[in-house]
C-alpha atoms as a PDB file:
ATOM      1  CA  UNK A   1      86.943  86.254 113.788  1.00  0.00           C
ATOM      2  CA  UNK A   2      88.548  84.842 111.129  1.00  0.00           C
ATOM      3  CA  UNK A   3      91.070  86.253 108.691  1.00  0.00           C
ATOM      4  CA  UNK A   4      91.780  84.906 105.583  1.00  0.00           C
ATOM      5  CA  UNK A   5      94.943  86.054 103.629  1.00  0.00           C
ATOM      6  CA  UNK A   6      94.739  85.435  99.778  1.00  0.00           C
ATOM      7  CA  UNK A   7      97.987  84.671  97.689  1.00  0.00           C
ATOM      8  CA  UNK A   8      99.197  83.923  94.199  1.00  0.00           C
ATOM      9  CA  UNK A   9      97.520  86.124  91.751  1.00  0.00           C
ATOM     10  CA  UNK A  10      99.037  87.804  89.005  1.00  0.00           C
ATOM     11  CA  UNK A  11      99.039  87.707  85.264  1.00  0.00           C
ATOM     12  CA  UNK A  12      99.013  85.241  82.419  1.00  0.00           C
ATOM     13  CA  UNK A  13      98.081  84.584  78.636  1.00  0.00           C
ATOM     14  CA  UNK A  14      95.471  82.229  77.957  1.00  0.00           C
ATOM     15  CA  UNK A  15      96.066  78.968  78.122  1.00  0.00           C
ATOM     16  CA  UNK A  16      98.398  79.261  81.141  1.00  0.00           C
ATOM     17  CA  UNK A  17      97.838  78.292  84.972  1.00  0.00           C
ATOM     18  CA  UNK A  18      97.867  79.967  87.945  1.00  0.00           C
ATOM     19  CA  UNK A  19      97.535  78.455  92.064  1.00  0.00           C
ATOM     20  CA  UNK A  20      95.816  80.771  94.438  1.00  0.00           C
ATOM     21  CA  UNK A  21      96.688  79.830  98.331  1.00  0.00           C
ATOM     22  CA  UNK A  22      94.952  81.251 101.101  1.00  0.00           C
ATOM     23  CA  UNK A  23      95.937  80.822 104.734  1.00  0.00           C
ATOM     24  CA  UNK A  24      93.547  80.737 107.827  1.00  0.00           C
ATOM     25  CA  UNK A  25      94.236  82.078 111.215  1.00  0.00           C
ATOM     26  CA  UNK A  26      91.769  83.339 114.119  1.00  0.00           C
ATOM     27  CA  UNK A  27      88.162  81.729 114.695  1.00  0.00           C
ATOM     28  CA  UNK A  28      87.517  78.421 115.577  1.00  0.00           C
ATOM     29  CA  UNK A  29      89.127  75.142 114.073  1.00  0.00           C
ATOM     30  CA  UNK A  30      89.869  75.545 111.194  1.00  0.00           C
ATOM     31  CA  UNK A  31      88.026  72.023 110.363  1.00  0.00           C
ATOM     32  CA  UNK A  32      85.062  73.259 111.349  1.00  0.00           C
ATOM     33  CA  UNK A  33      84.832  75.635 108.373  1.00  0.00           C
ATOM     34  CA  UNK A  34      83.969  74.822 104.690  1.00  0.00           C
ATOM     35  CA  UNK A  35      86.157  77.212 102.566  1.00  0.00           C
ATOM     36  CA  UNK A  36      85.659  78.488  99.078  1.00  0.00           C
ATOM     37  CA  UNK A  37      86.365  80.548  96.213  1.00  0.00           C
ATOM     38  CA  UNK A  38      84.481  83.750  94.620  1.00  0.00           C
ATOM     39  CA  UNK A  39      85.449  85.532  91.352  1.00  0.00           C
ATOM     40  CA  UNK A  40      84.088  88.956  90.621  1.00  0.00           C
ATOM     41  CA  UNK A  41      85.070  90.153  87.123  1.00  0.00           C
ATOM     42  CA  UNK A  42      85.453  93.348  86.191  1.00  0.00           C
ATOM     43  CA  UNK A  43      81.456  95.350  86.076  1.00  0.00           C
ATOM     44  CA  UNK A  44      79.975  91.865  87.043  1.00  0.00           C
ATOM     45  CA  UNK A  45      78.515  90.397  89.722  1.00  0.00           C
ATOM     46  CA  UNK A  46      80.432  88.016  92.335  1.00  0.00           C
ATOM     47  CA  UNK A  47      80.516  84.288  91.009  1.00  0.00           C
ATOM     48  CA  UNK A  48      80.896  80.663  92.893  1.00  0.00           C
ATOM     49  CA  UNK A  49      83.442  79.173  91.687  1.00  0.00           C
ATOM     50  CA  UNK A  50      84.514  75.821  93.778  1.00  0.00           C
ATOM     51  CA  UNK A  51      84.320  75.245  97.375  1.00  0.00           C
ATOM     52  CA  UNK A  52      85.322  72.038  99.938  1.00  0.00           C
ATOM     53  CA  UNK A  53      84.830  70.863 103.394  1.00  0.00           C
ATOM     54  CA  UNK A  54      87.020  69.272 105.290  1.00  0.00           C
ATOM     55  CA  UNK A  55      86.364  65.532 104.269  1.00  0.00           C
ATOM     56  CA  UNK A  56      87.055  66.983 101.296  1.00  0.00           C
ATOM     57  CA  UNK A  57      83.844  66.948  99.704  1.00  0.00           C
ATOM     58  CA  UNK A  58      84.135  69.389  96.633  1.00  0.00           C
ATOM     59  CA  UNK A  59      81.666  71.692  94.665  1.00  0.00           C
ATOM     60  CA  UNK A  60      82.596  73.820  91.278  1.00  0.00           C
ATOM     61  CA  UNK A  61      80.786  76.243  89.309  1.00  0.00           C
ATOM     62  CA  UNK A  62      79.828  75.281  85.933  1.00  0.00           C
ATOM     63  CA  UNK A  63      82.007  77.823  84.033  1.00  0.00           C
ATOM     64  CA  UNK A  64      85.097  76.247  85.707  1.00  0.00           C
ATOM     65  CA  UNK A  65      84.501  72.515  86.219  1.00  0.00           C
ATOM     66  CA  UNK A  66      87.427  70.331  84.756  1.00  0.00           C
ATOM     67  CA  UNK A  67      89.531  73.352  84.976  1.00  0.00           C
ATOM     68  CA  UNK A  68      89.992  74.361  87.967  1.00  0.00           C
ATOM     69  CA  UNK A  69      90.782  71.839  91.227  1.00  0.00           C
ATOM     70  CA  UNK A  70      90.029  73.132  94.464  1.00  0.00           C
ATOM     71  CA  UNK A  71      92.016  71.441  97.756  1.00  0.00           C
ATOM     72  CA  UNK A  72      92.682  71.899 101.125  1.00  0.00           C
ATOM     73  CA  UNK A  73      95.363  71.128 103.630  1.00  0.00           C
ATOM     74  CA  UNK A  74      94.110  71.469 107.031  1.00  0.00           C
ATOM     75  CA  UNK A  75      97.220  70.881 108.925  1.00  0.00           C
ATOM     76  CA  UNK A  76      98.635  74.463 107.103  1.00  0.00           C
ATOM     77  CA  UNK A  77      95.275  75.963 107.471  1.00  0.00           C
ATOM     78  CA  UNK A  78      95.038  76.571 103.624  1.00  0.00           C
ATOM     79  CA  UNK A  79      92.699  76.249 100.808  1.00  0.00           C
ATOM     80  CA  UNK A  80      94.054  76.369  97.398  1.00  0.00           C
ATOM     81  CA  UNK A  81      92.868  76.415  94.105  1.00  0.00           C
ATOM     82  CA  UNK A  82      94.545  75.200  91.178  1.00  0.00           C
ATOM     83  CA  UNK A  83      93.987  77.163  87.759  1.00  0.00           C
ATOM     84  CA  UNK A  84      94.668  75.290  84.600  1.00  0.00           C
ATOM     85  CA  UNK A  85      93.105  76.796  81.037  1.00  0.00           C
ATOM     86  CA  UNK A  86      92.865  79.762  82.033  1.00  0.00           C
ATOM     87  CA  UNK A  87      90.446  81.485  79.460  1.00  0.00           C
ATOM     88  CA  UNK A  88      90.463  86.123  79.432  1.00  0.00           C
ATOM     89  CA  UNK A  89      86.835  85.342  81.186  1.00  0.00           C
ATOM     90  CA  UNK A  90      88.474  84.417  83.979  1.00  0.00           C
ATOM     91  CA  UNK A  91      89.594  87.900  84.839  1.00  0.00           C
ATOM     92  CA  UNK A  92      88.842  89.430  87.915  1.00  0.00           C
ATOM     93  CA  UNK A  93      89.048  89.573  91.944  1.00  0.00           C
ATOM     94  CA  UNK A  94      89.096  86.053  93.598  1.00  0.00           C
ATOM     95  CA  UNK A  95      88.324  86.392  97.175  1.00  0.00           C
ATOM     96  CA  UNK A  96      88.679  83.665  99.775  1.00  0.00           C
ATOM     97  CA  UNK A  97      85.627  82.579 101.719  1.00  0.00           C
ATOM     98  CA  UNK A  98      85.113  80.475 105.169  1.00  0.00           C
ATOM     99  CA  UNK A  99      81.845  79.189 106.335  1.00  0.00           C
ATOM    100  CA  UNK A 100      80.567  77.209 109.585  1.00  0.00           C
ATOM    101  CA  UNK A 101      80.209  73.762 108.555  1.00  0.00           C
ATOM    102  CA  UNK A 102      80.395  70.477 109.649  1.00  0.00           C
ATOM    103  CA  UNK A 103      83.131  68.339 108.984  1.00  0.00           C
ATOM    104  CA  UNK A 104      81.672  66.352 105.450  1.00  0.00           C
ATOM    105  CA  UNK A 105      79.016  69.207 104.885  1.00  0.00           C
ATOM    106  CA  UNK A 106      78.451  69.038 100.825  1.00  0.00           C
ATOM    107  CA  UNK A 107      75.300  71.114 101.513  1.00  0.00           C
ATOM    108  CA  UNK A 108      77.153  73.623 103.123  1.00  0.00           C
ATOM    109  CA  UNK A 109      79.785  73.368 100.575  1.00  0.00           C
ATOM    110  CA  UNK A 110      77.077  73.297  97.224  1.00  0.00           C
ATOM    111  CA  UNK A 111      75.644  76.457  98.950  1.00  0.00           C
ATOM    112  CA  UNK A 112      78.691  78.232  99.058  1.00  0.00           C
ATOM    113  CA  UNK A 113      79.076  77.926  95.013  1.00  0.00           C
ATOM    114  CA  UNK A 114      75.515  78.508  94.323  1.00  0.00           C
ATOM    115  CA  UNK A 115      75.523  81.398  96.243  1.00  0.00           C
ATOM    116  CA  UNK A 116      78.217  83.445  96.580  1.00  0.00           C
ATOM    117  CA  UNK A 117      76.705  85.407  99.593  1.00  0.00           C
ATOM    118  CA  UNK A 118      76.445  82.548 101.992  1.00  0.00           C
ATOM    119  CA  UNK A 119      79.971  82.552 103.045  1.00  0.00           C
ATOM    120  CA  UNK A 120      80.455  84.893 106.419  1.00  0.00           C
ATOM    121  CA  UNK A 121      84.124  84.993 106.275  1.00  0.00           C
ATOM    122  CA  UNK A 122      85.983  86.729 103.552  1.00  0.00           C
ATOM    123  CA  UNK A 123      89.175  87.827 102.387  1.00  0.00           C
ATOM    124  CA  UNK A 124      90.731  90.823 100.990  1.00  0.00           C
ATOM    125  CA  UNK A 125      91.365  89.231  97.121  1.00  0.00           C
ATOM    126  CA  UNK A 126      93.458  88.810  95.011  1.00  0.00           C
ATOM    127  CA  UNK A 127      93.731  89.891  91.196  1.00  0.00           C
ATOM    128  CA  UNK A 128      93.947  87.316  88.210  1.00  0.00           C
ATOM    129  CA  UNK A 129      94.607  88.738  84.988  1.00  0.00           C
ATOM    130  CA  UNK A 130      93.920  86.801  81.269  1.00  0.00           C
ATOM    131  CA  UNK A 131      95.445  88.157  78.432  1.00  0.00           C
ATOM    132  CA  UNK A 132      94.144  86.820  74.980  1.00  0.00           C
END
């Protein structure tokens, strides 16, 4: 089983920037997973918002694209993702996400984005707050 351990939320005005970290631990290797992002804002439904595989192949959701960098560092076991622009839409929960994939899987990670559900592996969240 994996468990995935979500850091660096908190609260800024818009405009500002924010990194999110989330460490690994448990499972298999942690190459052999593609791992994501999901934002759920507040009353709405859960949102793809960038995901990578280990190759570092990359995938972001439309509403974030050229905002928001997603990256990895496998020797740390960690997935980050890099906030910049932050906008009061971008409110919410972001949960961390792990899914089986192979090492350069940009199916796997597209999916993941598309579909917020795919993932099998998720974290506990962490809270991002916008102020206007």
């Amino acid at each position: 089983r994996v468990v995935l351990v979500e850091s660096g939320g908190g609260s800024v005005q818009a405009g500002g920037s924010l990194r999110l970290s989330c460490t690994s631990s448990g499972g298999n290797s942690y190459s052999e997973y593609c791992m994501g992002w999901i934002h759920q804002a507040p009353g709405k439904e859960r949102e793809g918002v960038a995901a990578v595989d280990s190759a570092g192949s990359t995938y972001y959701g439309a509403s974030v694209k050229g905002r928001f960098t997603v990256s990895r560092d496998n020797a740390k076991n960690t997935v980050y993702l890099q906030m910049n622009n932050l906008k009061p839409e971008d409110t919410g929960m972001y949960f961390c996400v792990a899914e089986s994939c192979n090492l350069s899987d940009y199916d796997v990670v597209r999916a993941m984005v598309v579909n917020p559900h795919v993932a099998a592996n998720w974290g506990q969240g962490t809270q991002v707050t916008v102020s206007s």
